[in-house]
PDB file of N, CA and C in Angstrom:
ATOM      1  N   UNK A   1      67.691  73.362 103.407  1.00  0.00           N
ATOM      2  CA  UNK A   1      67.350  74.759 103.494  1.00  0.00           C
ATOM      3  C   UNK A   1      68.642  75.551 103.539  1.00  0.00           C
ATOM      4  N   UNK A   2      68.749  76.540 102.914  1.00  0.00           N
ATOM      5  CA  UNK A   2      70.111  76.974 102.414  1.00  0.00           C
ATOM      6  C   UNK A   2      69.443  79.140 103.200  1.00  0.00           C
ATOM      7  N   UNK A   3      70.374  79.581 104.132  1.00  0.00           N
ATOM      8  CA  UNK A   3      69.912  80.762 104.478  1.00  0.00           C
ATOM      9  C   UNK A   3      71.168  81.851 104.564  1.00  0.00           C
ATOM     10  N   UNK A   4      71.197  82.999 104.005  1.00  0.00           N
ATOM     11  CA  UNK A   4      72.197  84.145 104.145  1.00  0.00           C
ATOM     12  C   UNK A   4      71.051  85.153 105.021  1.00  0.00           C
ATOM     13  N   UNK A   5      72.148  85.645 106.471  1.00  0.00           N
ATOM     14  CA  UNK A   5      71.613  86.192 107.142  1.00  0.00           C
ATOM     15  C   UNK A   5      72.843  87.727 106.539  1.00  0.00           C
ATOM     16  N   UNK A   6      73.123  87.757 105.022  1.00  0.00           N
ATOM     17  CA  UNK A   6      74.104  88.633 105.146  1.00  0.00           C
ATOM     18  C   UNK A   6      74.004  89.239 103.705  1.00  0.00           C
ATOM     19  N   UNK A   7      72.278  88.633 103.278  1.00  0.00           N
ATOM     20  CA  UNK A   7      72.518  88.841 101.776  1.00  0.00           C
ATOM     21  C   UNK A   7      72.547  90.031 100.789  1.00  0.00           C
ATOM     22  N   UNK A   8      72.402  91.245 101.794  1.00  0.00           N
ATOM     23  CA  UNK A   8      72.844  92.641 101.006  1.00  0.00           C
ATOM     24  C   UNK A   8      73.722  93.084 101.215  1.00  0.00           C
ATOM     25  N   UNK A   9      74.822  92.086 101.385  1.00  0.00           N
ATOM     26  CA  UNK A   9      76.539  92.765 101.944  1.00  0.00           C
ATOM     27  C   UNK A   9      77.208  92.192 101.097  1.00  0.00           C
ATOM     28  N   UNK A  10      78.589  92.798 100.544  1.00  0.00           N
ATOM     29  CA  UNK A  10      79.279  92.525  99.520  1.00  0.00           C
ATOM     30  C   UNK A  10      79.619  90.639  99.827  1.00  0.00           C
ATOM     31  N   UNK A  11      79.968  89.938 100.832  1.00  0.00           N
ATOM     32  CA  UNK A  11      80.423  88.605 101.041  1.00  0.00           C
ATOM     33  C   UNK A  11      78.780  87.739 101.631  1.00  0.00           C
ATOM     34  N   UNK A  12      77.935  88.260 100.921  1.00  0.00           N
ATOM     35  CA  UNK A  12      76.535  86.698 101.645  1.00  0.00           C
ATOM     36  C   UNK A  12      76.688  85.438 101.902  1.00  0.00           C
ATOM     37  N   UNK A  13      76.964  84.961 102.777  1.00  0.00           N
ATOM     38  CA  UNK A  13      77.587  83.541 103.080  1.00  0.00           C
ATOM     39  C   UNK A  13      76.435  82.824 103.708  1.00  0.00           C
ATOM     40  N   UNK A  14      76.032  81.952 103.044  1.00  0.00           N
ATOM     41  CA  UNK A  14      75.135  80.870 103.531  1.00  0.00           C
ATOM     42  C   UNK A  14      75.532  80.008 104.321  1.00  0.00           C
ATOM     43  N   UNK A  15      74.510  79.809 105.202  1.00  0.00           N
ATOM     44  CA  UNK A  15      74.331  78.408 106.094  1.00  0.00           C
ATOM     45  C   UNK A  15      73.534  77.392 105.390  1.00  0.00           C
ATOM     46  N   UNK A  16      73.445  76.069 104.909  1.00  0.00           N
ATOM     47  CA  UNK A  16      72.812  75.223 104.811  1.00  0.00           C
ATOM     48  C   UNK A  16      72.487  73.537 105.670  1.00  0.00           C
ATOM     49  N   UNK A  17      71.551  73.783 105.530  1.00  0.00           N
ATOM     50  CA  UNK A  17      70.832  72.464 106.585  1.00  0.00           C
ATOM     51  C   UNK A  17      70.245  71.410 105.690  1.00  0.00           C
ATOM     52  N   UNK A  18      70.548  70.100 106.007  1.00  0.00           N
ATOM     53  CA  UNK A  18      69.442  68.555 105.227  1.00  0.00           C
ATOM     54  C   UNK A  18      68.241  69.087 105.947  1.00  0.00           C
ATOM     55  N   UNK A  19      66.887  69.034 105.437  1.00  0.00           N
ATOM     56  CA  UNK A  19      65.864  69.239 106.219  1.00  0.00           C
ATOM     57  C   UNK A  19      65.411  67.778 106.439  1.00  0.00           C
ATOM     58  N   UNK A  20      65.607  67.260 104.900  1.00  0.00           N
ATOM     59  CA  UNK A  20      64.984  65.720 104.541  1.00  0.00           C
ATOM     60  C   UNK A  20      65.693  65.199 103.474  1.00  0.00           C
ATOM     61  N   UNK A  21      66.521  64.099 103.663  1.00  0.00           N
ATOM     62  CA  UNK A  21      67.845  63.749 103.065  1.00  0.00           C
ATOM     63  C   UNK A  21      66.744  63.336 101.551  1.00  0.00           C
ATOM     64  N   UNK A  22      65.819  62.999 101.409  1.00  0.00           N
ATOM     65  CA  UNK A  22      65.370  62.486 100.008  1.00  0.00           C
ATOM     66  C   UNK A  22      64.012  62.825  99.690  1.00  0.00           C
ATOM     67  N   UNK A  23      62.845  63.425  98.962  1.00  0.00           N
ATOM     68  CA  UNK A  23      62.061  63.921  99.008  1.00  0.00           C
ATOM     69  C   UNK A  23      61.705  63.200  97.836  1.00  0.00           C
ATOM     70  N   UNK A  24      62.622  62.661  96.606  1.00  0.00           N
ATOM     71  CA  UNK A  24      62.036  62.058  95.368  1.00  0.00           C
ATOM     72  C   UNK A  24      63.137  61.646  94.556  1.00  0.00           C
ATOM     73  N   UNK A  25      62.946  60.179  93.888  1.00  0.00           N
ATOM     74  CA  UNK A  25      64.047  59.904  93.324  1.00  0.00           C
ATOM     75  C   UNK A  25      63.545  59.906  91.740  1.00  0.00           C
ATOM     76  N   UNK A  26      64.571  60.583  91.059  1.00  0.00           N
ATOM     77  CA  UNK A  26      64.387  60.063  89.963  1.00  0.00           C
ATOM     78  C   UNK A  26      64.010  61.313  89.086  1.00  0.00           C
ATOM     79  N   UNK A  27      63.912  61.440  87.751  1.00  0.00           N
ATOM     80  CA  UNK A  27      63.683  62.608  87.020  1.00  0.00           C
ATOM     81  C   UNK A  27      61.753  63.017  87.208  1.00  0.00           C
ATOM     82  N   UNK A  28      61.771  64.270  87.058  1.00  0.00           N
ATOM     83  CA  UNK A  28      60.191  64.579  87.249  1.00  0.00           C
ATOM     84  C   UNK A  28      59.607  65.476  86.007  1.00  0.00           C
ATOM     85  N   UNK A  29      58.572  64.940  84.891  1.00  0.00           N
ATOM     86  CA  UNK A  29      58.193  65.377  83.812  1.00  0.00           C
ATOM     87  C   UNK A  29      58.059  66.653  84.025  1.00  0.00           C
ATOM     88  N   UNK A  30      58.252  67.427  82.936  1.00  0.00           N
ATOM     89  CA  UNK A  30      58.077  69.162  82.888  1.00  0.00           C
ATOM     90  C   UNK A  30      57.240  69.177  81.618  1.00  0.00           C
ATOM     91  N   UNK A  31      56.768  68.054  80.953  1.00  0.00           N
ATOM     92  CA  UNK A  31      56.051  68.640  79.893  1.00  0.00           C
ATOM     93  C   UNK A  31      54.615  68.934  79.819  1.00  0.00           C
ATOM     94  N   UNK A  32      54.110  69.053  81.234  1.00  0.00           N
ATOM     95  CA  UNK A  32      52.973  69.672  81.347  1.00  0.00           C
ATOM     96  C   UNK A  32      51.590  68.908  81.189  1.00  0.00           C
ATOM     97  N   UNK A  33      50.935  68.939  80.415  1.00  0.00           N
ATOM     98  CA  UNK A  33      49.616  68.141  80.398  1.00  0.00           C
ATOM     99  C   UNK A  33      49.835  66.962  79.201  1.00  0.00           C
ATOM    100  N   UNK A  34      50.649  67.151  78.763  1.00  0.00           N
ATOM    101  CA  UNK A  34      51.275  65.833  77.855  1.00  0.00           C
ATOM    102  C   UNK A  34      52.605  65.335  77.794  1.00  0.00           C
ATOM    103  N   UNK A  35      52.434  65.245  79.194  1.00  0.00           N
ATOM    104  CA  UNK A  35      53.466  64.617  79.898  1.00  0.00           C
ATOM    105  C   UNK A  35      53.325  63.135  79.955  1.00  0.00           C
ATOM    106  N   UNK A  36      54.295  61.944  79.548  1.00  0.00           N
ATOM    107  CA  UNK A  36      54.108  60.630  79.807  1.00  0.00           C
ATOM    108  C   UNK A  36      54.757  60.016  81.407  1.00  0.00           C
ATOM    109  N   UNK A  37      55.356  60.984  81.487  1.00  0.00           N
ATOM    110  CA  UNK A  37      56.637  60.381  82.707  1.00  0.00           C
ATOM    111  C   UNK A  37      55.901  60.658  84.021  1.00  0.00           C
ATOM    112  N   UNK A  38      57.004  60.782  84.994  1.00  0.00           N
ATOM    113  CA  UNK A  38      56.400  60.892  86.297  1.00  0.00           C
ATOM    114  C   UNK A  38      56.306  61.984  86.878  1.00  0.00           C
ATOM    115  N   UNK A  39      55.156  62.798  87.252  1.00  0.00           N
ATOM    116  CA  UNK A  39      54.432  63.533  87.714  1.00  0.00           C
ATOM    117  C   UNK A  39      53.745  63.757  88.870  1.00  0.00           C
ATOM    118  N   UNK A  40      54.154  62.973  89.529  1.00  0.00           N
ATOM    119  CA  UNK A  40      54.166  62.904  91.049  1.00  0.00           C
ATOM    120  C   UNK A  40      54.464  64.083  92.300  1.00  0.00           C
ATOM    121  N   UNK A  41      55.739  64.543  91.796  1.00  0.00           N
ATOM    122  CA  UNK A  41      56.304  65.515  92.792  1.00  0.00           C
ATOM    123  C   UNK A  41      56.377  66.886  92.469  1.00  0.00           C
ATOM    124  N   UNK A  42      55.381  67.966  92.955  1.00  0.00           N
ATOM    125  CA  UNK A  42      55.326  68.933  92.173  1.00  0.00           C
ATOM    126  C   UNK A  42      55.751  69.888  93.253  1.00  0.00           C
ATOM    127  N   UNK A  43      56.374  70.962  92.484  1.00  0.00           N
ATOM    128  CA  UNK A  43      57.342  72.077  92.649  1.00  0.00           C
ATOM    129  C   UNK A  43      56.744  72.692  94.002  1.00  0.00           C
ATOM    130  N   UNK A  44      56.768  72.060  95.091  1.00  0.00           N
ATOM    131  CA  UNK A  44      55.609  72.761  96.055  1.00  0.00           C
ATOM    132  C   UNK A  44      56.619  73.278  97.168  1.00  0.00           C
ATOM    133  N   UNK A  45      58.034  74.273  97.514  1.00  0.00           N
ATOM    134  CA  UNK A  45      58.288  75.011  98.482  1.00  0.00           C
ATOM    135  C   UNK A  45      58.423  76.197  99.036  1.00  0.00           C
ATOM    136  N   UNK A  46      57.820  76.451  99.872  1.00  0.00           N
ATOM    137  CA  UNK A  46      57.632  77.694 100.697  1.00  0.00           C
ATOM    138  C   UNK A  46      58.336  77.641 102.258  1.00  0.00           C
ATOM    139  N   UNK A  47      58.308  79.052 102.394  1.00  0.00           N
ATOM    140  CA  UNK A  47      59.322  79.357 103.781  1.00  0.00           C
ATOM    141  C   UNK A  47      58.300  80.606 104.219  1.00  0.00           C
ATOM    142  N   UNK A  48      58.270  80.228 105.809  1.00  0.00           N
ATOM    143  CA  UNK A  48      57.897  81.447 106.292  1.00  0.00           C
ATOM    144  C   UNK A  48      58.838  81.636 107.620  1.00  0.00           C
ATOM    145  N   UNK A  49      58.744  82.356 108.429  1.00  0.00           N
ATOM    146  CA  UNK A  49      59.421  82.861 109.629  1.00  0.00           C
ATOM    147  C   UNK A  49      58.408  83.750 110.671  1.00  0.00           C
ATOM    148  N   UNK A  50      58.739  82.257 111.811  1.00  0.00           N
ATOM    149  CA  UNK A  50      57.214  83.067 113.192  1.00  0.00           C
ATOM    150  C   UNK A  50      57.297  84.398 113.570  1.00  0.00           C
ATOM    151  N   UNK A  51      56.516  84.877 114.017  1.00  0.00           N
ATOM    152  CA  UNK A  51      56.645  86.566 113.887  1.00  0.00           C
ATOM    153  C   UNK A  51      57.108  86.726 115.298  1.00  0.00           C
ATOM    154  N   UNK A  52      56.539  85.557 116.113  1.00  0.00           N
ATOM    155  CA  UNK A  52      57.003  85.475 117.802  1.00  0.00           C
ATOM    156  C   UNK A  52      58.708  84.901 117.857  1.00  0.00           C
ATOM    157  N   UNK A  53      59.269  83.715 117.279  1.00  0.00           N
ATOM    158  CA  UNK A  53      60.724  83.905 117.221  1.00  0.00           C
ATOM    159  C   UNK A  53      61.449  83.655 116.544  1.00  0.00           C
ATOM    160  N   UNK A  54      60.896  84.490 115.082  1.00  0.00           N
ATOM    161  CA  UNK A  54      62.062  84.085 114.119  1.00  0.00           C
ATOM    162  C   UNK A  54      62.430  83.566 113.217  1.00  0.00           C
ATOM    163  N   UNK A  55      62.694  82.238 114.016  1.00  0.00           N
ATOM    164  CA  UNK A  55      62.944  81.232 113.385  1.00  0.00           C
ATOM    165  C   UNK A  55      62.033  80.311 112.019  1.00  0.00           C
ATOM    166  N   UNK A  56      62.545  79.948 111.142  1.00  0.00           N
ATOM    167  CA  UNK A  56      62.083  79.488 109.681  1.00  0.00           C
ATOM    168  C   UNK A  56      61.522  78.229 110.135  1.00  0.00           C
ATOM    169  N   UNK A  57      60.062  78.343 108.661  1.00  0.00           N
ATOM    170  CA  UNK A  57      59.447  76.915 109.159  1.00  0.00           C
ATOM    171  C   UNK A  57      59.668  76.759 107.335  1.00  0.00           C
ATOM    172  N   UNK A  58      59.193  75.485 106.654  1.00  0.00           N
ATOM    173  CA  UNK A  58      59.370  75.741 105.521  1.00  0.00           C
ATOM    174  C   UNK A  58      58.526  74.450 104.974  1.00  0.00           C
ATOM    175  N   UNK A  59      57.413  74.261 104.380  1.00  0.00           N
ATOM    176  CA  UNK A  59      56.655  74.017 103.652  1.00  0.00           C
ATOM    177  C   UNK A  59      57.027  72.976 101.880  1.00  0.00           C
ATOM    178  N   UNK A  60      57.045  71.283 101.976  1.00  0.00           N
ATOM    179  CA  UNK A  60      57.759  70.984 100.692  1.00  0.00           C
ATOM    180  C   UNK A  60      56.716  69.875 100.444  1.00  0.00           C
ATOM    181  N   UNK A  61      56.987  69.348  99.218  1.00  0.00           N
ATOM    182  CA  UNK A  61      56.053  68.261  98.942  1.00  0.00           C
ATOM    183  C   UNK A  61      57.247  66.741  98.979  1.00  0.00           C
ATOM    184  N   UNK A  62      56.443  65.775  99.191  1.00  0.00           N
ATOM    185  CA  UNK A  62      57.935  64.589  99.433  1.00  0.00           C
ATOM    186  C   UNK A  62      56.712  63.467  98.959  1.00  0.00           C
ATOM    187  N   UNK A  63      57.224  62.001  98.128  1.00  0.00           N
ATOM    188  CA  UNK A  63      56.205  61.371  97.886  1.00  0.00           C
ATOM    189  C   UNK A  63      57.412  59.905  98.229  1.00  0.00           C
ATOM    190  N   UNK A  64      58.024  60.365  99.583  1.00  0.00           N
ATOM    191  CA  UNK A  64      58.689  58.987 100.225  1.00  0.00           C
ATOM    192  C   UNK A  64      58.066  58.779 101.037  1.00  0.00           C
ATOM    193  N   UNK A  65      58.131  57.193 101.548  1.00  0.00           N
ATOM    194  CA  UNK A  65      57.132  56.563 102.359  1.00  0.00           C
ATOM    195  C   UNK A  65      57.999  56.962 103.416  1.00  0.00           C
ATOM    196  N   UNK A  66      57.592  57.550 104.635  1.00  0.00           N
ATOM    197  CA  UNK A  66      57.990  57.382 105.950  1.00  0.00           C
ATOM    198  C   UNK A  66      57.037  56.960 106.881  1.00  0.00           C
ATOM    199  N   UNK A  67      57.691  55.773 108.039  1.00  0.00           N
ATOM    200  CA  UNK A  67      57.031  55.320 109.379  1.00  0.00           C
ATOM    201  C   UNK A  67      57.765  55.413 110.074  1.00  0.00           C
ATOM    202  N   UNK A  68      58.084  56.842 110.936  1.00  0.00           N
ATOM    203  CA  UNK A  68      59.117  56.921 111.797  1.00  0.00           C
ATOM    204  C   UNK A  68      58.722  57.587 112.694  1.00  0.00           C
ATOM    205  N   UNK A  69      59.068  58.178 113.615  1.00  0.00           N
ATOM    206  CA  UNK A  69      58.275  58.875 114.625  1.00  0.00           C
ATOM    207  C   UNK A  69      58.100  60.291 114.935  1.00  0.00           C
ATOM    208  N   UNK A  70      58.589  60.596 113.490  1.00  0.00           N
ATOM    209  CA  UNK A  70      58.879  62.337 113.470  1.00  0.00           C
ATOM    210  C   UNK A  70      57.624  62.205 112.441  1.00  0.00           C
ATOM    211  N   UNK A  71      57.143  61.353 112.216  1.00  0.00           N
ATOM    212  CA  UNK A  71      55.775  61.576 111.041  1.00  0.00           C
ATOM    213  C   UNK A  71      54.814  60.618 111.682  1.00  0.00           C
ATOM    214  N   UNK A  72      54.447  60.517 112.909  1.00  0.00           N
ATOM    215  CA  UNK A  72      53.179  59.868 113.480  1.00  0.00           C
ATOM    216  C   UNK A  72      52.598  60.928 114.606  1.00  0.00           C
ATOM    217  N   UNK A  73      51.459  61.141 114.673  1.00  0.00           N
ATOM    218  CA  UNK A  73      50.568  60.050 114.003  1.00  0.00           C
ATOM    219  C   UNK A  73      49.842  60.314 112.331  1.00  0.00           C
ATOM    220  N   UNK A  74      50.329  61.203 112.143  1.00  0.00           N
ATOM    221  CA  UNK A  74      49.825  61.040 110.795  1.00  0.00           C
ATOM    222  C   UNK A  74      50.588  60.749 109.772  1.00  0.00           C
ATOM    223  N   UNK A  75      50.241  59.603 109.314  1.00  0.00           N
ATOM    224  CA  UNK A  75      51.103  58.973 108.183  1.00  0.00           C
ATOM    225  C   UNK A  75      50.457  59.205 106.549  1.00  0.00           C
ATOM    226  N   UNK A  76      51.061  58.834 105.914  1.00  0.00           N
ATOM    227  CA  UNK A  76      50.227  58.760 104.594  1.00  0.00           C
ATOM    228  C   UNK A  76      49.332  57.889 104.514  1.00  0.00           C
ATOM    229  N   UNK A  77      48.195  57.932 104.185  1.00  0.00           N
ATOM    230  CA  UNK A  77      47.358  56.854 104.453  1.00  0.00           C
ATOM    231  C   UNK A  77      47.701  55.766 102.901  1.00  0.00           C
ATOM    232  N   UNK A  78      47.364  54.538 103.256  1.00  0.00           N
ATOM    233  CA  UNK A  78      47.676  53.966 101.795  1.00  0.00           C
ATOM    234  C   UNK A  78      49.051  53.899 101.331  1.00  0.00           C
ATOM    235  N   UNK A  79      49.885  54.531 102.420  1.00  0.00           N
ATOM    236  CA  UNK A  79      51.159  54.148 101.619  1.00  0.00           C
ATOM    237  C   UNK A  79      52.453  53.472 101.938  1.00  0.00           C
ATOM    238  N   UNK A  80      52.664  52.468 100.975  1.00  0.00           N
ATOM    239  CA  UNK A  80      53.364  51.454 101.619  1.00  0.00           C
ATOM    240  C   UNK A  80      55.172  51.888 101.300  1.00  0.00           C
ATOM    241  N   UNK A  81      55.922  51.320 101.719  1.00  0.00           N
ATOM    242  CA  UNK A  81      57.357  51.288 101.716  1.00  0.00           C
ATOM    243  C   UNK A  81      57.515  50.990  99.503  1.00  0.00           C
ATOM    244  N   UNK A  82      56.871  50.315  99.004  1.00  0.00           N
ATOM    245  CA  UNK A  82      56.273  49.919  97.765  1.00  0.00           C
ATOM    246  C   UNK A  82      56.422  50.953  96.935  1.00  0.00           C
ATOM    247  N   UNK A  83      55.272  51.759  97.665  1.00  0.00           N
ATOM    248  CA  UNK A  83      54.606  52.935  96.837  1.00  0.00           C
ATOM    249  C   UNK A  83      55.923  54.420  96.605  1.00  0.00           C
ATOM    250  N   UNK A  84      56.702  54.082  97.493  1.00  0.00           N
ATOM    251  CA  UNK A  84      57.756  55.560  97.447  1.00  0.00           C
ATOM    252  C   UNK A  84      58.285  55.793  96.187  1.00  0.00           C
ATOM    253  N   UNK A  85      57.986  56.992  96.028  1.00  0.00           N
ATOM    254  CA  UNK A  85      58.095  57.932  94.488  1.00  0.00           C
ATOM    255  C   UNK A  85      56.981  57.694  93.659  1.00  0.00           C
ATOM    256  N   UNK A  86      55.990  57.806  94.252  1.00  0.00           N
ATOM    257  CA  UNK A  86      54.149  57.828  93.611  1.00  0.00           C
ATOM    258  C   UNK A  86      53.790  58.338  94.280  1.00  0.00           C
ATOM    259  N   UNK A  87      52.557  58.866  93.287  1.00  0.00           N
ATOM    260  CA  UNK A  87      51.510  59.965  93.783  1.00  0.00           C
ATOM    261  C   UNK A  87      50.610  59.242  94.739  1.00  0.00           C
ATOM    262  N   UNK A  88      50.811  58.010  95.139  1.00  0.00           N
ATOM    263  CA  UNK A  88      50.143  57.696  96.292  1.00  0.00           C
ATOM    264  C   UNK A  88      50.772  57.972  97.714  1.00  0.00           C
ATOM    265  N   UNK A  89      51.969  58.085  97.384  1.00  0.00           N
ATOM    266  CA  UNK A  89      53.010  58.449  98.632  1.00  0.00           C
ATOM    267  C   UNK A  89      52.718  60.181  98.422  1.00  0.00           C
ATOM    268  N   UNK A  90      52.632  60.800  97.755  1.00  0.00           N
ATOM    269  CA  UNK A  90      52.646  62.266  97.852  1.00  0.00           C
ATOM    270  C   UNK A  90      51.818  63.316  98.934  1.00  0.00           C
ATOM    271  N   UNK A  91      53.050  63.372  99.289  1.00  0.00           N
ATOM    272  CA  UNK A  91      52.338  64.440 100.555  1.00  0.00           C
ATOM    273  C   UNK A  91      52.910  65.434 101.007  1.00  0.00           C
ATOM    274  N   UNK A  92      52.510  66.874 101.617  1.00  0.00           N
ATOM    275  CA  UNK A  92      53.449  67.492 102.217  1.00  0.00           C
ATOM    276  C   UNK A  92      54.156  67.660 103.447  1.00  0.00           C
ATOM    277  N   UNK A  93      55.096  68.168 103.350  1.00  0.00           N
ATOM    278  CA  UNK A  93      55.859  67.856 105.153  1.00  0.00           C
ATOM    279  C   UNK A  93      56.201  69.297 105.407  1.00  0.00           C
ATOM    280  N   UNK A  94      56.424  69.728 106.689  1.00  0.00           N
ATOM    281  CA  UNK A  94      56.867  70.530 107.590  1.00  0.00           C
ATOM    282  C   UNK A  94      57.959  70.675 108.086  1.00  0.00           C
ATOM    283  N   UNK A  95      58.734  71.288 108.273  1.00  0.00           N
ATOM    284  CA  UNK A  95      59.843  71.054 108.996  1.00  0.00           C
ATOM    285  C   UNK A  95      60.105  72.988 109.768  1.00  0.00           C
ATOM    286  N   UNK A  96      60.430  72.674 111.118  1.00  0.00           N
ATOM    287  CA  UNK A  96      60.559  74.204 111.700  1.00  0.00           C
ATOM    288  C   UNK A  96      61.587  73.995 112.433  1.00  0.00           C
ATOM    289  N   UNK A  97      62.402  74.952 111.828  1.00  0.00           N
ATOM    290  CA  UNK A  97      64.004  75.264 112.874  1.00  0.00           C
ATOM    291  C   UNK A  97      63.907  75.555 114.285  1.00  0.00           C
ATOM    292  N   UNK A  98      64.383  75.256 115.005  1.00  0.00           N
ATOM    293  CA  UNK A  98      64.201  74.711 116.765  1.00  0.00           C
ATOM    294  C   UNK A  98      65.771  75.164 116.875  1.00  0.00           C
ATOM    295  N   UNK A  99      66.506  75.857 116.256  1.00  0.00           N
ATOM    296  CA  UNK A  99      67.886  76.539 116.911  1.00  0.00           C
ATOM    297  C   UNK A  99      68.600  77.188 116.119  1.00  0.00           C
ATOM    298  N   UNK A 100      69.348  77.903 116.819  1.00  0.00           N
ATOM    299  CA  UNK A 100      70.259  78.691 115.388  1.00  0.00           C
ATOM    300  C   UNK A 100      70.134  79.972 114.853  1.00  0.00           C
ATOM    301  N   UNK A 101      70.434  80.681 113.670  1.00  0.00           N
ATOM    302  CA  UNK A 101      70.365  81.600 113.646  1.00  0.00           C
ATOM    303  C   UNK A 101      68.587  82.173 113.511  1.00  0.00           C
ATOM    304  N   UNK A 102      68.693  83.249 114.045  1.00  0.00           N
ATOM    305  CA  UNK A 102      67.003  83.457 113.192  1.00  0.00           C
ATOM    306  C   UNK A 102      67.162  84.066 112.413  1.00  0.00           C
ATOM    307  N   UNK A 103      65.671  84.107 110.921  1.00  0.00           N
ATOM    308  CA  UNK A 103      65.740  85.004 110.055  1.00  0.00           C
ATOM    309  C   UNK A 103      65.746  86.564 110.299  1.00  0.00           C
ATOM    310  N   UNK A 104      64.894  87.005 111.361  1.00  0.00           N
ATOM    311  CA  UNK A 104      64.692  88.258 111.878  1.00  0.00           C
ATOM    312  C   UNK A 104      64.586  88.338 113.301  1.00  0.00           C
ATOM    313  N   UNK A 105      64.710  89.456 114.132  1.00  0.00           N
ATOM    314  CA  UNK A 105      65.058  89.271 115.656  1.00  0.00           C
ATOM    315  C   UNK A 105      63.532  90.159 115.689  1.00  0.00           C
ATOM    316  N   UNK A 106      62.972  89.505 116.677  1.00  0.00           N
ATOM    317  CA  UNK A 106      61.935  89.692 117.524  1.00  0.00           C
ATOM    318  C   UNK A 106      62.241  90.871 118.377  1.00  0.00           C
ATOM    319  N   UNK A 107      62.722  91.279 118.923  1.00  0.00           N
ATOM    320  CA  UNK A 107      63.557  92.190 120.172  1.00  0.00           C
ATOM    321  C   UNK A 107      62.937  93.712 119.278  1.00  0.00           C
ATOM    322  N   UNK A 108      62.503  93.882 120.507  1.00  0.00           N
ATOM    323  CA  UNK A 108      61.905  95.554 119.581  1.00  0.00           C
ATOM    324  C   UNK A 108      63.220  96.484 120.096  1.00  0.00           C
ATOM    325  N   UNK A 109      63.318  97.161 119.715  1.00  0.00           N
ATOM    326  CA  UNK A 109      64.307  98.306 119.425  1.00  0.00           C
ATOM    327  C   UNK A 109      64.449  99.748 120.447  1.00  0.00           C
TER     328      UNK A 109
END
């Protein structure tokens, strides 16, 4: 996640964060409904920011197998260590900033 808390000023300098070091390996077909290749991982990210503090949550699609404990209890069902980079592994993940700058300050005026 890549954020400028400065981006209508002549120098916008970004902060960037790993949210999730790997989400999909490998090239992903763009040719649409006659497409032969892999089609698995589709263009799925969004960002929002809590209205209570701020801080960014951000919304992606990932079709790697994880069993770790930042993704239980709900796992992918059906999907094995095997399956990573298939549409059987495809799922979306969450991730919400817990420090740092916020996008907008809560603090009324």
């Amino acid at each position: 996640m890549a954020q400028s808390l400065a981006a209508a000023t002549s120098a916008p300098g970004f902060s960037y964060t790993t949210v999730n070091p790997v989400v999909h390996h490998g090239g992903v077909c763009e040719g649409g409904a006659l497409c032969t290749g892999n089609r698995d991982l589709y263009d799925d990210f969004g960002i929002e920011a809590s209205p209570t503090t701020g801080l960014a949550s951000i919304v992606y699609s990932d079709d790697q197998y994880q069993n770790d404990a930042n993704h239980k209890p709900y796992p992918v069902y059906n999907c094995t260590q095997a399956d990573t980079d298939t549409s059987t592994c495809q799922h979306t993940n969450v991730a919400t900033q817990t420090s740092g700058n916020v996008i907008y300050s809560t603090k009324k005026k």
